[in-house]
N, C-alpha and C. Protein backbone atom coordinates (compact mmCIF):
# COMPACT_ATOMS: atom_id res chain seq x y z
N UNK A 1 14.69 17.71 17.66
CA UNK A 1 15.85 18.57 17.76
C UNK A 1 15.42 20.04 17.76
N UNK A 2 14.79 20.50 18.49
CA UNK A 2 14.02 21.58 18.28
C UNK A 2 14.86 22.60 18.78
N UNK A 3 16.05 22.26 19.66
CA UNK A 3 16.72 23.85 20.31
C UNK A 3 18.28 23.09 19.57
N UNK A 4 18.40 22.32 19.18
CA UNK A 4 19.60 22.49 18.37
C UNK A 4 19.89 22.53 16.82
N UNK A 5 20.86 22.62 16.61
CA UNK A 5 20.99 23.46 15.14
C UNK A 5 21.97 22.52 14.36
N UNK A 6 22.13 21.78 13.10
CA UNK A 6 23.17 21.26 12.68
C UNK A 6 23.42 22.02 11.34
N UNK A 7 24.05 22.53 10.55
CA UNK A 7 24.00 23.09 9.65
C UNK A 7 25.23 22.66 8.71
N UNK A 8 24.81 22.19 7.46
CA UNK A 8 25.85 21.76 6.39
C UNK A 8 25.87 23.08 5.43
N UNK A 9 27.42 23.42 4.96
CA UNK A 9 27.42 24.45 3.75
C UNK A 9 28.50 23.98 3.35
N UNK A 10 28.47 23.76 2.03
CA UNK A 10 28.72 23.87 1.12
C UNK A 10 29.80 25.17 0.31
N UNK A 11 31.17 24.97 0.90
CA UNK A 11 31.88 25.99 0.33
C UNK A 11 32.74 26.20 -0.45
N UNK A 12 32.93 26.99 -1.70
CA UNK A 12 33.95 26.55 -2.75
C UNK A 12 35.27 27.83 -2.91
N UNK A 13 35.00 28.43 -1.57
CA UNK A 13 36.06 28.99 -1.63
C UNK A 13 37.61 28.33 -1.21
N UNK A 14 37.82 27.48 -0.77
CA UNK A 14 39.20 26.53 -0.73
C UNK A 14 39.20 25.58 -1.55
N UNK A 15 38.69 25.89 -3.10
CA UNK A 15 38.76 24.67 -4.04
C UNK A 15 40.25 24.41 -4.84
N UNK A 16 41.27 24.90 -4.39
CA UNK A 16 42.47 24.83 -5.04
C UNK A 16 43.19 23.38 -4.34
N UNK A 17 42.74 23.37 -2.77
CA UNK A 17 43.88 22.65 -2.39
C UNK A 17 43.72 21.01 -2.86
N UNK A 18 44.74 20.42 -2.76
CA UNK A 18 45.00 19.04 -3.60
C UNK A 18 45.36 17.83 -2.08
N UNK A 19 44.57 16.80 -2.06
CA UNK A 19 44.41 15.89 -1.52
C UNK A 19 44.99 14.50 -2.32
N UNK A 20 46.23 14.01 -1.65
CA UNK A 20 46.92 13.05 -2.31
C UNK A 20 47.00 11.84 -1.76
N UNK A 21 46.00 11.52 -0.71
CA UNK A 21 46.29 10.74 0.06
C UNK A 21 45.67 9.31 -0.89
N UNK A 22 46.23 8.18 -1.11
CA UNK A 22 46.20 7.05 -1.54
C UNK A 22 45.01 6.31 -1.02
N UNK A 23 44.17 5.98 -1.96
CA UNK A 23 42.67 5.00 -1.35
C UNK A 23 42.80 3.39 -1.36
N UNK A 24 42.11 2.88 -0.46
CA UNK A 24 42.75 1.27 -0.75
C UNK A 24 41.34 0.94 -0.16
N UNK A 25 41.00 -0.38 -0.93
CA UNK A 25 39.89 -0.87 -1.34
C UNK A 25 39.53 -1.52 0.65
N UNK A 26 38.58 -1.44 0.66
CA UNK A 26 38.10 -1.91 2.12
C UNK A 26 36.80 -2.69 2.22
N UNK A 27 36.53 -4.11 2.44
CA UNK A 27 35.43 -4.40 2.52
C UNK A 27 34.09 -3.97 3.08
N UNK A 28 33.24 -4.27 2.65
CA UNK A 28 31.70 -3.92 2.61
C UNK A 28 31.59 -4.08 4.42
N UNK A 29 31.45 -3.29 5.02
CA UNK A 29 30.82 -4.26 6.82
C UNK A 29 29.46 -4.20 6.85
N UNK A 30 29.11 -4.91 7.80
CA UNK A 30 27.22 -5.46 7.85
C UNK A 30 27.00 -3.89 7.92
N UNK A 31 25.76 -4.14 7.80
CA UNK A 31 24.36 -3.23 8.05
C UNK A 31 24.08 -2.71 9.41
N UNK A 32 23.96 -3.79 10.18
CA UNK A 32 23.42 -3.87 11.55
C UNK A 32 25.42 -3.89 11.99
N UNK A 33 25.70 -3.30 13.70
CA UNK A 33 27.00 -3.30 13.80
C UNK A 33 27.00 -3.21 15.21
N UNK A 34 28.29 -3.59 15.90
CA UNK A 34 28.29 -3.09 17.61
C UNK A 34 29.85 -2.94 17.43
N UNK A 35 30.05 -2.40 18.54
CA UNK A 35 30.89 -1.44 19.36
C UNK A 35 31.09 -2.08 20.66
N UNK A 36 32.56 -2.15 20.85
CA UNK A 36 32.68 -2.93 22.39
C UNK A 36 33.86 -1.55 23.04
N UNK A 37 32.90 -1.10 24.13
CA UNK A 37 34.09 0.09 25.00
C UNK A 37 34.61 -0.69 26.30
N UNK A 38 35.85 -0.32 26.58
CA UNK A 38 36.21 -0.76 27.86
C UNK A 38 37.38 0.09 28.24
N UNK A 39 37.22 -0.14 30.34
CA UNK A 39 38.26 1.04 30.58
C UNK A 39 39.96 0.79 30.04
N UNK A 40 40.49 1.94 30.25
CA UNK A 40 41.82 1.26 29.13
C UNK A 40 43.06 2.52 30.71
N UNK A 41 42.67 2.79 31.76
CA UNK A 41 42.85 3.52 32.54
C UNK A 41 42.57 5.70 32.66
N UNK A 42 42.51 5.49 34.35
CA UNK A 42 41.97 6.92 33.76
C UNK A 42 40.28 6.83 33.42
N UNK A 43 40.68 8.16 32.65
CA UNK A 43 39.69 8.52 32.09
C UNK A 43 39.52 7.95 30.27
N UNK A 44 40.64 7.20 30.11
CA UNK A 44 40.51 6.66 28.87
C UNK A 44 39.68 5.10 28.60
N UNK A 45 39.71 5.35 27.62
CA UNK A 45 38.50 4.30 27.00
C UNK A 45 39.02 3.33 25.81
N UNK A 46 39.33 2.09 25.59
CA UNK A 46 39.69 1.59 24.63
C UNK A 46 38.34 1.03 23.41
N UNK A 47 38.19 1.40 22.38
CA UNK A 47 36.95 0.99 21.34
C UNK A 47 37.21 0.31 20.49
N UNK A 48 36.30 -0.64 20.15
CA UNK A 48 36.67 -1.77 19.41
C UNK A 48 35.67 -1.85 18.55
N UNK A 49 35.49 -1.31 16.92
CA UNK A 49 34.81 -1.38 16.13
C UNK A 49 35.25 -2.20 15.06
N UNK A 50 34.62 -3.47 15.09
CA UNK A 50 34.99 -4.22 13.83
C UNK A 50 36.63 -4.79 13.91
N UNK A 51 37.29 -4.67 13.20
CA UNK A 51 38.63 -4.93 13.38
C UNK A 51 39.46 -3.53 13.61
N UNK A 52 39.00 -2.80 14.04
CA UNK A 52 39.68 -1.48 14.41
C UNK A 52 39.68 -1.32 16.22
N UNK A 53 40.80 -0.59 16.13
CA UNK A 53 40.69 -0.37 17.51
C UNK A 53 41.20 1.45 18.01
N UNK A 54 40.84 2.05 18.92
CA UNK A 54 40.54 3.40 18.66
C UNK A 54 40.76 3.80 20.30
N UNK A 55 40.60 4.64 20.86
CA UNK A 55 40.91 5.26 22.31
C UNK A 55 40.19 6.78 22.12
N UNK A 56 39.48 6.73 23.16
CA UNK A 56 38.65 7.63 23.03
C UNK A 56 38.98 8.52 24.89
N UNK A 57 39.59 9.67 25.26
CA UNK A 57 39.93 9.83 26.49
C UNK A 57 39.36 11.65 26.99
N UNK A 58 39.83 12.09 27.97
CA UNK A 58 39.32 13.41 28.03
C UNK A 58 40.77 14.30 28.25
N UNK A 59 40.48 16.09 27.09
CA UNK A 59 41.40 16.67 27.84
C UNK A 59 42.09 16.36 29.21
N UNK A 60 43.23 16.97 29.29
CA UNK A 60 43.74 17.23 30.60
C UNK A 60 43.34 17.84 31.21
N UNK A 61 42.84 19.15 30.90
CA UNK A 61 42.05 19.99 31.93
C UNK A 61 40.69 19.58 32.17
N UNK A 62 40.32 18.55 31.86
CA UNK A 62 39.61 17.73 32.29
C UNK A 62 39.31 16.63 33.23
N UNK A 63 40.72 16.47 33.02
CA UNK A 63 41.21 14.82 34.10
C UNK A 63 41.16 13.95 33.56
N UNK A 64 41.47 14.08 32.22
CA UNK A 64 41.69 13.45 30.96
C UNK A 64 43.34 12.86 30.93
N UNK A 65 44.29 12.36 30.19
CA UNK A 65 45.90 12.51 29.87
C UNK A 65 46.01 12.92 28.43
N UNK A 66 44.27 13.09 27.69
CA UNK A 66 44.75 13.40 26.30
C UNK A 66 44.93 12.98 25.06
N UNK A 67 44.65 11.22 25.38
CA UNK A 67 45.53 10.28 24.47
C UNK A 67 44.59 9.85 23.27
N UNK A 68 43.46 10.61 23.58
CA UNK A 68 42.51 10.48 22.33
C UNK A 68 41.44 11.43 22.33
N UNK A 69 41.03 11.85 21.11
CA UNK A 69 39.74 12.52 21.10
C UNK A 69 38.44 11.88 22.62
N UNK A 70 38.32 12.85 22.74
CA UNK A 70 36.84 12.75 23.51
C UNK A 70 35.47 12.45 22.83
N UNK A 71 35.05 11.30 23.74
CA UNK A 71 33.62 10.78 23.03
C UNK A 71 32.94 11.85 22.55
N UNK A 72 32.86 12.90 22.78
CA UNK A 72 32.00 13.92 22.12
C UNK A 72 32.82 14.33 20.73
N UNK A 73 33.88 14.33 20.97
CA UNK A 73 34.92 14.61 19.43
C UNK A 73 34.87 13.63 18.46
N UNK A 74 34.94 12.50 19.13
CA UNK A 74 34.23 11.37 17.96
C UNK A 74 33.13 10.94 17.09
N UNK A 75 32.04 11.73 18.28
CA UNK A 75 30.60 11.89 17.29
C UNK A 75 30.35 13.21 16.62
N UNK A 76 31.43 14.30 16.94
CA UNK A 76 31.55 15.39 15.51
C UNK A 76 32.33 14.63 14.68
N UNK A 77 32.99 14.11 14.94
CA UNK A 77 34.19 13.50 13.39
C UNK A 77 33.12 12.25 12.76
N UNK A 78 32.16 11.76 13.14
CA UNK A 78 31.24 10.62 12.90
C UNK A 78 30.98 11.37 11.63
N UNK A 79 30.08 12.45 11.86
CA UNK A 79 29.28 13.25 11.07
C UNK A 79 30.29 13.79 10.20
N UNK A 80 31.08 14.30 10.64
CA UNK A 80 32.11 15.04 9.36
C UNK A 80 32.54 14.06 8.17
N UNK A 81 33.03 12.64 8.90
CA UNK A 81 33.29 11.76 8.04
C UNK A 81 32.31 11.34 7.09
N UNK A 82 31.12 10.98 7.89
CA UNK A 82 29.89 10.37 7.13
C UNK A 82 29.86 11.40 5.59
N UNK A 83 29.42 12.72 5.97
CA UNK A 83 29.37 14.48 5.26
C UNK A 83 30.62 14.20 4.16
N UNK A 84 31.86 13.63 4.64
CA UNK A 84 32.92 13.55 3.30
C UNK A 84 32.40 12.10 2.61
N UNK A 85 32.64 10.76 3.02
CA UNK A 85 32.08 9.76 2.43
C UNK A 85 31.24 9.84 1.09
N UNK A 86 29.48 10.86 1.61
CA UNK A 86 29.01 10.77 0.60
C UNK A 86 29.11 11.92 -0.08
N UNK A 87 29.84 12.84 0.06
CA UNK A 87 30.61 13.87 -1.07
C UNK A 87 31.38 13.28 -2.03
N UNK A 88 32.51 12.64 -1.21
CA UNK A 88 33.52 11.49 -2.15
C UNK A 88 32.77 10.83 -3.10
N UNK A 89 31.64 10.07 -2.55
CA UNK A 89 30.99 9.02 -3.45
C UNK A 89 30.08 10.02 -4.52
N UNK A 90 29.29 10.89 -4.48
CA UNK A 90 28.94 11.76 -5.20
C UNK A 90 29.82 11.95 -6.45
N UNK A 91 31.33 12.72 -5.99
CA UNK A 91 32.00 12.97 -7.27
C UNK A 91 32.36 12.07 -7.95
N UNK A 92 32.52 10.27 -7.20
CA UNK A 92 33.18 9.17 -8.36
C UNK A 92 31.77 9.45 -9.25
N UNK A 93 30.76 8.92 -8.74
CA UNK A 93 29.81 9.04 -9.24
C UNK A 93 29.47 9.20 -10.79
N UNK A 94 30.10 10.89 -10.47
CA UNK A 94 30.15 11.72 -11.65
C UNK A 94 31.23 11.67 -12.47
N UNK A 95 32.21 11.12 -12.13
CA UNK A 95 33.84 11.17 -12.45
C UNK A 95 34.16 12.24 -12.52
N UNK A 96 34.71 12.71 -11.15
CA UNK A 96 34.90 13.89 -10.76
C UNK A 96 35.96 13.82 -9.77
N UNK A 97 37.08 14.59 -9.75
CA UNK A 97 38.36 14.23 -8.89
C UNK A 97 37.85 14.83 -7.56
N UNK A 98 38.11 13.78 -6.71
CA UNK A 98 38.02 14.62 -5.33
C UNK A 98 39.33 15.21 -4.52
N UNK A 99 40.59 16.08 -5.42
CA UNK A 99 41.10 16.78 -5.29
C UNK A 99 40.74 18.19 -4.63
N UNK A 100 41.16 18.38 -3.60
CA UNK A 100 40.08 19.77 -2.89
C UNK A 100 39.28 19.66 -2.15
N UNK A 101 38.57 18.29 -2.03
CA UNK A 101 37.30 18.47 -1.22
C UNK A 101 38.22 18.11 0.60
N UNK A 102 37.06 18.76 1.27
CA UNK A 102 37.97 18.93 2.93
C UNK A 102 36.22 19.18 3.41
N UNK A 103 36.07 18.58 4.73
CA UNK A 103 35.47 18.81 5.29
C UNK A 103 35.81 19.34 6.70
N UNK A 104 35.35 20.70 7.32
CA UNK A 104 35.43 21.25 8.77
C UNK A 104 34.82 21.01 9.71
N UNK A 105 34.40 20.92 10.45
CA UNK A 105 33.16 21.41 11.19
C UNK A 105 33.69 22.02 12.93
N UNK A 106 32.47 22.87 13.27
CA UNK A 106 33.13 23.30 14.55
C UNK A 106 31.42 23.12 15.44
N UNK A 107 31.84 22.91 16.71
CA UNK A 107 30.80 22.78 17.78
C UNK A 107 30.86 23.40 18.99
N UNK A 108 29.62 23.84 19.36
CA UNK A 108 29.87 23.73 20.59
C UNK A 108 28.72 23.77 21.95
N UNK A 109 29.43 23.30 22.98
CA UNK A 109 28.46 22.88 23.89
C UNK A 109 27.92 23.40 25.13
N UNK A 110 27.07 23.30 25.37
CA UNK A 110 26.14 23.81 26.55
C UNK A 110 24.86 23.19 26.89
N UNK A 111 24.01 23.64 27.34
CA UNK A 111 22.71 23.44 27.58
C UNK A 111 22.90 22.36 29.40
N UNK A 112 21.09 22.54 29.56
CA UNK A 112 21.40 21.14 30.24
C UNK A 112 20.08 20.63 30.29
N UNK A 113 20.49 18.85 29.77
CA UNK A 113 22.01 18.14 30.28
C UNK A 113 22.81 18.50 29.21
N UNK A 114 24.12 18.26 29.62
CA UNK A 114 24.74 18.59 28.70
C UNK A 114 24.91 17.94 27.12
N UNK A 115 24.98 18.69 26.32
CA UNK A 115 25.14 18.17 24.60
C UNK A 115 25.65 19.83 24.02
N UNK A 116 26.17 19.14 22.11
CA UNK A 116 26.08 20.18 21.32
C UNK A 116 24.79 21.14 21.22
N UNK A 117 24.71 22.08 21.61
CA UNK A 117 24.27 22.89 21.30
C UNK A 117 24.11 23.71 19.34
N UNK A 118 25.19 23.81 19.28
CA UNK A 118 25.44 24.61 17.96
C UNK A 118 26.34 23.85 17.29
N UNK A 119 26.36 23.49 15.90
CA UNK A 119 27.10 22.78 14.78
C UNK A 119 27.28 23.06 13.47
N UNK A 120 28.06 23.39 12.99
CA UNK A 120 28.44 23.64 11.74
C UNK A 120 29.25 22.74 10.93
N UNK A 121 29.22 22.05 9.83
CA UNK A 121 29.87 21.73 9.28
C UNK A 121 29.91 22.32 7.84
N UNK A 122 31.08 22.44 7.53
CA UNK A 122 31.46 23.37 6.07
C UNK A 122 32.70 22.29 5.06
N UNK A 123 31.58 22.45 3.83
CA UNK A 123 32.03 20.99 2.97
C UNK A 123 32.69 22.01 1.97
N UNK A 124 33.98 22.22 2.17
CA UNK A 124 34.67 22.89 0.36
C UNK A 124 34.80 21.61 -0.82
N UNK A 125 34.29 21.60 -1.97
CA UNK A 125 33.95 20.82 -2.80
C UNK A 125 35.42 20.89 -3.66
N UNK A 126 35.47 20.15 -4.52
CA UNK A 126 36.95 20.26 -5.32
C UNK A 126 36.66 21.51 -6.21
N UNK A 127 37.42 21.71 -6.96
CA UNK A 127 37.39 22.51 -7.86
C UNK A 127 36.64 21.71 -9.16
N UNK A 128 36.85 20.78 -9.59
CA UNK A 128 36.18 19.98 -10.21
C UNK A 128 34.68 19.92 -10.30
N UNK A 129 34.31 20.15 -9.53
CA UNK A 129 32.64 20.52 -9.21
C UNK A 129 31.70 21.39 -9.59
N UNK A 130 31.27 21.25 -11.27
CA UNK A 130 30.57 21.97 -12.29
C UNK A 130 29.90 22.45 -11.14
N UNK A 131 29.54 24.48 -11.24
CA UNK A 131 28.33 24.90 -11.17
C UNK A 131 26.71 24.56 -11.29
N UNK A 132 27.03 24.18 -12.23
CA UNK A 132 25.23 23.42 -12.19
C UNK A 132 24.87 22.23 -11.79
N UNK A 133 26.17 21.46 -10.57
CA UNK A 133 26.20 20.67 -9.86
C UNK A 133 25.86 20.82 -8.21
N UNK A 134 26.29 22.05 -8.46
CA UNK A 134 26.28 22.67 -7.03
C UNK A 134 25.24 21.80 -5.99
N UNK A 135 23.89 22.25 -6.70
CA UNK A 135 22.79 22.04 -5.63
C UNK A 135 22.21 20.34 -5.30
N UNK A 136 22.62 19.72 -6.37
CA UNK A 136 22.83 18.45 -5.94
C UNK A 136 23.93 17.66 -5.10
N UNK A 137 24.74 18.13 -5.57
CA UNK A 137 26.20 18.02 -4.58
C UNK A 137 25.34 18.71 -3.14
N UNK A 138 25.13 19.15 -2.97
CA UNK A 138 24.71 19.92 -1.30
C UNK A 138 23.16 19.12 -0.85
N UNK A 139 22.58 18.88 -1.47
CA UNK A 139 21.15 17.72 -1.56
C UNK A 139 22.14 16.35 -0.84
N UNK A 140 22.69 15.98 -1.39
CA UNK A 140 23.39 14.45 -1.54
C UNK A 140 24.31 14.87 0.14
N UNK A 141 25.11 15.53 0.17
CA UNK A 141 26.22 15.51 1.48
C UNK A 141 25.12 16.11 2.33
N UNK A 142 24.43 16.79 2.39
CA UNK A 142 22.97 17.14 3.80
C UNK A 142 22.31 15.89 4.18
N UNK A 143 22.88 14.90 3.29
CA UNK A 143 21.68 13.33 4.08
C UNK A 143 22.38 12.02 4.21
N UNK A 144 23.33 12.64 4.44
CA UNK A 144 24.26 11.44 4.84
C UNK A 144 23.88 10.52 5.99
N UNK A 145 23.87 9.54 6.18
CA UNK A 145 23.34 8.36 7.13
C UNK A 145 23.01 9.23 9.03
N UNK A 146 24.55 9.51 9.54
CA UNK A 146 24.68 10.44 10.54
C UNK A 146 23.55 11.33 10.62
N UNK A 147 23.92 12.43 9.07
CA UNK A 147 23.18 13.66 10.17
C UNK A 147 21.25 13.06 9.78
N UNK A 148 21.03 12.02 8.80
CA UNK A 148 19.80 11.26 9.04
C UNK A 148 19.03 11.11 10.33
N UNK A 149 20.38 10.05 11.04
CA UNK A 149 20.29 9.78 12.54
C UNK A 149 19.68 10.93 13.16
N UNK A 150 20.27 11.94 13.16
CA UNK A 150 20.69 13.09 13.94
C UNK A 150 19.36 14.08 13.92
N UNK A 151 18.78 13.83 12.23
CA UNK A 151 17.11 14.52 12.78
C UNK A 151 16.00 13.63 12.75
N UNK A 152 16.20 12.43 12.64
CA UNK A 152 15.54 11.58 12.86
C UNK A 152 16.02 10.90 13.68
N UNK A 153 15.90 11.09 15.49
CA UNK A 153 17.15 10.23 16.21
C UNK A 153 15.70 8.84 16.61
N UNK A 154 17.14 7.48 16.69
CA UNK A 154 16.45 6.36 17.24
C UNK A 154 15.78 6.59 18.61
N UNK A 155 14.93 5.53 18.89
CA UNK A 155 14.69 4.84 20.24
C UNK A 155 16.55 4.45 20.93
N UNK A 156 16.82 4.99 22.31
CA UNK A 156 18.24 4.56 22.74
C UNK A 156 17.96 3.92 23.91
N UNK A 157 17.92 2.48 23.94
CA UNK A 157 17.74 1.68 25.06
C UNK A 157 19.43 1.93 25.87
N UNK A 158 19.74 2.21 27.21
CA UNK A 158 20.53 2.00 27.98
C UNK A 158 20.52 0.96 29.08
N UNK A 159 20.88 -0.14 29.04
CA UNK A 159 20.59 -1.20 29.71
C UNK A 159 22.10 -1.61 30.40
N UNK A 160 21.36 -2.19 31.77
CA UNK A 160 22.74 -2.56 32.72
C UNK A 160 22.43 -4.52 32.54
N UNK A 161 23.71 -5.01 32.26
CA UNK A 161 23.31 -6.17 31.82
C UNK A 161 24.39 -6.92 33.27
N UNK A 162 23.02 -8.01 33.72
CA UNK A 162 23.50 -8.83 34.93
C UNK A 162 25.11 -8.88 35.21
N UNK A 163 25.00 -8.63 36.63
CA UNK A 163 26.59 -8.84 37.01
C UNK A 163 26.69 -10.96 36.92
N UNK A 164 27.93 -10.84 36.02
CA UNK A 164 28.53 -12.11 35.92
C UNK A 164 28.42 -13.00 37.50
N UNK A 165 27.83 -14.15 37.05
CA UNK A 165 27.91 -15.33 38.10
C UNK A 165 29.31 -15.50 38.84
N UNK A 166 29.04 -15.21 40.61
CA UNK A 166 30.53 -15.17 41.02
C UNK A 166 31.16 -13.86 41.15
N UNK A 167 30.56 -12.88 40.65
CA UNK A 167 31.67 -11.64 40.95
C UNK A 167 30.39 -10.79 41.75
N UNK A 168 31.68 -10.39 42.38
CA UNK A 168 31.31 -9.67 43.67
C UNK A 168 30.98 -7.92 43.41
N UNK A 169 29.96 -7.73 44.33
CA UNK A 169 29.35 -6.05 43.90
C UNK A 169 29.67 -5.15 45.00
C-alpha cells in the first residue's frame, strides 16, 4: 500500500451523544465465508451474505437508479463497521457503556486504475472512556480484521468458472 493512506483517529470531541439503539444476540458465522452477487437489473446488484440479503447499485449520475450503496461504499462501511465492532467489544470488555461511540469515515478516489486513494476514518469514543485508556482503545480499533486485510492484502484469485453445459455463448 505504498501510495495509499488509511488513517484511524480516535476522537473524543463528540463524546456526549447517546446511542440507544437495542442489541440482539446474533450467532457466531464460520471463519472461512462466501458471498453470492447477481444482476438484480441495471446497474444493480443483488448480495447474498449468509442469510442476509443486501443491493449494492451505482449513483444516478452514474447510470446507477441509486437503490443501494455502491460496491465501493460498501467496502468503506466494511471497514467502518469492522473499526466500530472492535471498539464496541473493547468497551464491554472493560464494562464500559458504548453510549457516544460513532464511527465516520470519508474517502476518496482517484488514481489509475481506479481505487481509494485517501481514507480517513474518525472513531469518537463514548464519554465513558477513562483517559488512561485512551491509547489502548486506539491500539485495539487500528487492527481490526478489515483494515488487517487492508495492509496486509491477500493473494485475489479472479477466476471465470466454465459456462454451464447447454448454454449458449
Amino acid at each position: 500500500m505504498s501510495d495509499h493512506r488509511v488513517v484511524i483517529i480516535a476522537d473524543h470531541t463528540h463524546a456526549g451523544v447517546t446511542d440507544q439503539e437495542p442489541r440482539r444476540a446474533v450467532p457466531r458465522h464460520p471463519t472461512n465465508g462466501t458471498v453470492r452477487v447477481v444482476p438484480a437489473g441495471g446497474d444493480r446488484f443483488a448480495i447474498t451474505i449468509r442469510d442476509h440479503e443486501l443491493v449494492a447499485d451505482q449513483p444516478i449520475g452514474d447510470g446507477g437508479e441509486d437503490t443501494g450503496p455502491s460496491p465501493t461504499e460498501l467496502f468503506v462501511a466494511g471497514l467502518a463497521a469492522c473499526v466500530a465492532h472492535y471498539a464496541r467489544r473493547y468497551l464491554a470488555r472493560h464494562g464500559l457503556a458504548v453510549d457516544g461511540l460513532a464511527v465516520d469515515t470519508e474517502f476518496a478516489l482517484g488514481g489509475r486504475p481506479a481505487r481509494i486513494c485517501d481514507w480517513t476514518v474518525r472513531v469518537t469514543p463514548p464519554a465513558s472512556l477513562p483517559a488512561d485508556r485512551y491509547d489502548a482503545f486506539h491500539a485495539v480499533i487500528s487492527h481490526c480484521t478489515v483494515h488487517n486485510t487492508l495492509h496486509d492484502p491477500p493473494q485475489i484469485a479472479v477466476e471465470l468458472a466454465p459456462v454451464p453445459a447447454g448454454a449458449g455463448r
